[in-house]
C-alpha atoms as a PDB file:
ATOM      1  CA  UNK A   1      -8.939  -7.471 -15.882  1.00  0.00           C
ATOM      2  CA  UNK A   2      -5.712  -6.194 -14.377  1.00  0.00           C
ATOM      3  CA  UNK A   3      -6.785  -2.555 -14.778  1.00  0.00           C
ATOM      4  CA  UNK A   4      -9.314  -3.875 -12.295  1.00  0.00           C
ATOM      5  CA  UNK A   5      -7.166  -5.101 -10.103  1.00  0.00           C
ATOM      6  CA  UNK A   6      -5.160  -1.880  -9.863  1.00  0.00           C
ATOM      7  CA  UNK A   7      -8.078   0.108  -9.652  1.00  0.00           C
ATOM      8  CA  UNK A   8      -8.971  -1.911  -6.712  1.00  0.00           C
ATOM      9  CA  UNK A   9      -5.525  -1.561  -4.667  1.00  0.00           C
ATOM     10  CA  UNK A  10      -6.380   2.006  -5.114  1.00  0.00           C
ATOM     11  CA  UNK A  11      -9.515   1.958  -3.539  1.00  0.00           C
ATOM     12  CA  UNK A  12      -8.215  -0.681  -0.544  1.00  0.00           C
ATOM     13  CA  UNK A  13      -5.551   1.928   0.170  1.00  0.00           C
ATOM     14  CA  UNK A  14      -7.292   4.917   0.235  1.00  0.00           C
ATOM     15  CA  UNK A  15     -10.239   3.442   2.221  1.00  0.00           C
ATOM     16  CA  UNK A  16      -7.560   1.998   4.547  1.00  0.00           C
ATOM     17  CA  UNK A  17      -6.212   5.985   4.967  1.00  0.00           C
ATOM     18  CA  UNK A  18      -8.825   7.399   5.256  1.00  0.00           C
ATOM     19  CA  UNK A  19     -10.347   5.015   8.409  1.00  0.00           C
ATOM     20  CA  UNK A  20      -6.721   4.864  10.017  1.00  0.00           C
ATOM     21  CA  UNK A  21      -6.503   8.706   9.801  1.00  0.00           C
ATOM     22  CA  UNK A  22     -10.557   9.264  11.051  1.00  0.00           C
ATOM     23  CA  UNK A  23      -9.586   7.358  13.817  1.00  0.00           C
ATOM     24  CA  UNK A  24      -6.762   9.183  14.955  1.00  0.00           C
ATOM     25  CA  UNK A  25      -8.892  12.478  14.680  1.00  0.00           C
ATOM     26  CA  UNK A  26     -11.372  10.313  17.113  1.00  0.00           C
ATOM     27  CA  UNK A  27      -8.658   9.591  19.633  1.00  0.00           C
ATOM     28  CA  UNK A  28      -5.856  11.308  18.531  1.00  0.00           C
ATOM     29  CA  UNK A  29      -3.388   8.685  18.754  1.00  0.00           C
ATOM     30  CA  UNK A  30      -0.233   9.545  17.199  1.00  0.00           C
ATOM     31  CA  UNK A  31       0.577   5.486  15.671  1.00  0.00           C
ATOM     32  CA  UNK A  32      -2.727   5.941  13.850  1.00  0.00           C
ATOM     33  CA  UNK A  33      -1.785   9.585  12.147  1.00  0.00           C
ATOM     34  CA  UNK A  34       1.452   7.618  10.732  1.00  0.00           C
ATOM     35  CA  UNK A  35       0.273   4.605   9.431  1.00  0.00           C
ATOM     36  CA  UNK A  36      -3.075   6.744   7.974  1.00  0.00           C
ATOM     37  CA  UNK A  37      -0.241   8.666   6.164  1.00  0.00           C
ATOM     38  CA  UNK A  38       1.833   5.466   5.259  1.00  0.00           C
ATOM     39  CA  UNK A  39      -1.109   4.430   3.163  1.00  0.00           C
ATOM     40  CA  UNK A  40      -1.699   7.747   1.777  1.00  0.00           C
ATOM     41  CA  UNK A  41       1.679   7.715   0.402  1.00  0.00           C
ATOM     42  CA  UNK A  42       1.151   3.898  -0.564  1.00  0.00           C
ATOM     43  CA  UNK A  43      -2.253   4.650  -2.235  1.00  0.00           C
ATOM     44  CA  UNK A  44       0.103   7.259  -4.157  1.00  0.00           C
ATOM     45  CA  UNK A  45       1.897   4.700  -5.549  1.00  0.00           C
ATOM     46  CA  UNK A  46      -0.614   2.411  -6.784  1.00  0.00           C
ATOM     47  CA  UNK A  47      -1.803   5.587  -8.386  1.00  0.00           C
ATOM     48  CA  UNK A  48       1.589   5.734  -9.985  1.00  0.00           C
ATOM     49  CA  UNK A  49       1.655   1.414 -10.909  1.00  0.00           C
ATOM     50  CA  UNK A  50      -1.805   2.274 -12.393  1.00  0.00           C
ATOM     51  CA  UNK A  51      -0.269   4.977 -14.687  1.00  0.00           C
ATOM     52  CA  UNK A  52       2.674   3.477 -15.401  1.00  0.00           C
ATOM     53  CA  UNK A  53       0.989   0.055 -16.773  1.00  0.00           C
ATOM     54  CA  UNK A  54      -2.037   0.943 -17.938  1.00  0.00           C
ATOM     55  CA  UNK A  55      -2.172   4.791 -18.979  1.00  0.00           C
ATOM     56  CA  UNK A  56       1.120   5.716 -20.118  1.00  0.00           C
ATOM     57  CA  UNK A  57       2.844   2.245 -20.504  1.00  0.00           C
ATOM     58  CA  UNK A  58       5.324   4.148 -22.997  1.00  0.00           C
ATOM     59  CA  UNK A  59       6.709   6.121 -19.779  1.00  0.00           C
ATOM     60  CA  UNK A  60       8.792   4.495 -16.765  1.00  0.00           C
ATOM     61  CA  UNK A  61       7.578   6.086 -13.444  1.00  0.00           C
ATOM     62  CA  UNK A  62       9.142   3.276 -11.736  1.00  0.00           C
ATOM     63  CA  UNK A  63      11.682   4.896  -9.892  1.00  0.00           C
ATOM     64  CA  UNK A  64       8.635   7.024  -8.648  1.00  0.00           C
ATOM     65  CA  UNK A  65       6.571   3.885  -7.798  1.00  0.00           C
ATOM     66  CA  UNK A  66       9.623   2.683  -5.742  1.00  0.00           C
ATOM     67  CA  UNK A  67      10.350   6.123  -3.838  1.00  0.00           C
ATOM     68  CA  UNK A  68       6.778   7.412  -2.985  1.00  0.00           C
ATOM     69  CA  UNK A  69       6.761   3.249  -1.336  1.00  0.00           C
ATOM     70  CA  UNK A  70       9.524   3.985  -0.134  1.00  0.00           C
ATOM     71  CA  UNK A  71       8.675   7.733   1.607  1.00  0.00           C
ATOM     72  CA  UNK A  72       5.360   5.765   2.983  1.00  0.00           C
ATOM     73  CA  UNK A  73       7.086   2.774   4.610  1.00  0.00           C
ATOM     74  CA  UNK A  74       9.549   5.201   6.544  1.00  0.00           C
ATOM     75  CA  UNK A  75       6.623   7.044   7.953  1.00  0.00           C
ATOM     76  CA  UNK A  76       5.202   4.345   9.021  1.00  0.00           C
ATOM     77  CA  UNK A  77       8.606   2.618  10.432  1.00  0.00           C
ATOM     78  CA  UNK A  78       9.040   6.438  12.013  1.00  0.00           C
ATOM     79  CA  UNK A  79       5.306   5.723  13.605  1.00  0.00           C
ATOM     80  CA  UNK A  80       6.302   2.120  15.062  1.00  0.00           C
ATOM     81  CA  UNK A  81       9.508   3.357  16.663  1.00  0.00           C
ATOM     82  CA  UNK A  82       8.634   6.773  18.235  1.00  0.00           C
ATOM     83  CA  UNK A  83       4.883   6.533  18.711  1.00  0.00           C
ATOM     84  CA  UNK A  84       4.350   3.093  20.137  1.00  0.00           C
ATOM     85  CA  UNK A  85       3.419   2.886  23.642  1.00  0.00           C
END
């Protein structure tokens, strides 16, 4: 069950990146190209939680789960500051 449940913050995050980031190629707002690349970065990291629990549980990538959130949260802080109208 929890490899389900993973699995399926995956999925949220990359569909989430991929709609934020077709709708900046629509309208080409900038505050849509950084949080489309927040959650990117963010469906990176569940990636990462995925393999860390469930594929190679024997292996700690959590200092890489923490620093690809990390990464994606200051793009997206970076987006809200100097892209906001």
């Amino acid at each position: 069950m929890e490899k389900a449940v993973y699995l399926l913050g995956v999925l949220i995050c990359l569909l989430t990146a991929v709609l934020l980031l077709r709708g900046f190629s629509r309208t080409g707002k900038r505050l849509l190209l950084w949080c489309g690349v927040c959650f990117a970065g963010l469906t990176l990291s569940n990636v990462l939680v995925f393999l860390d629990l469930v594929i190679v549980p024997e292996e700690d990538l959590y200092i890489w789960r923490l620093i690809t959130a990390a990464i994606s949260m200051a793009c997206m802080l970076y987006g809200l500051i100097w892209e906001s109208e």
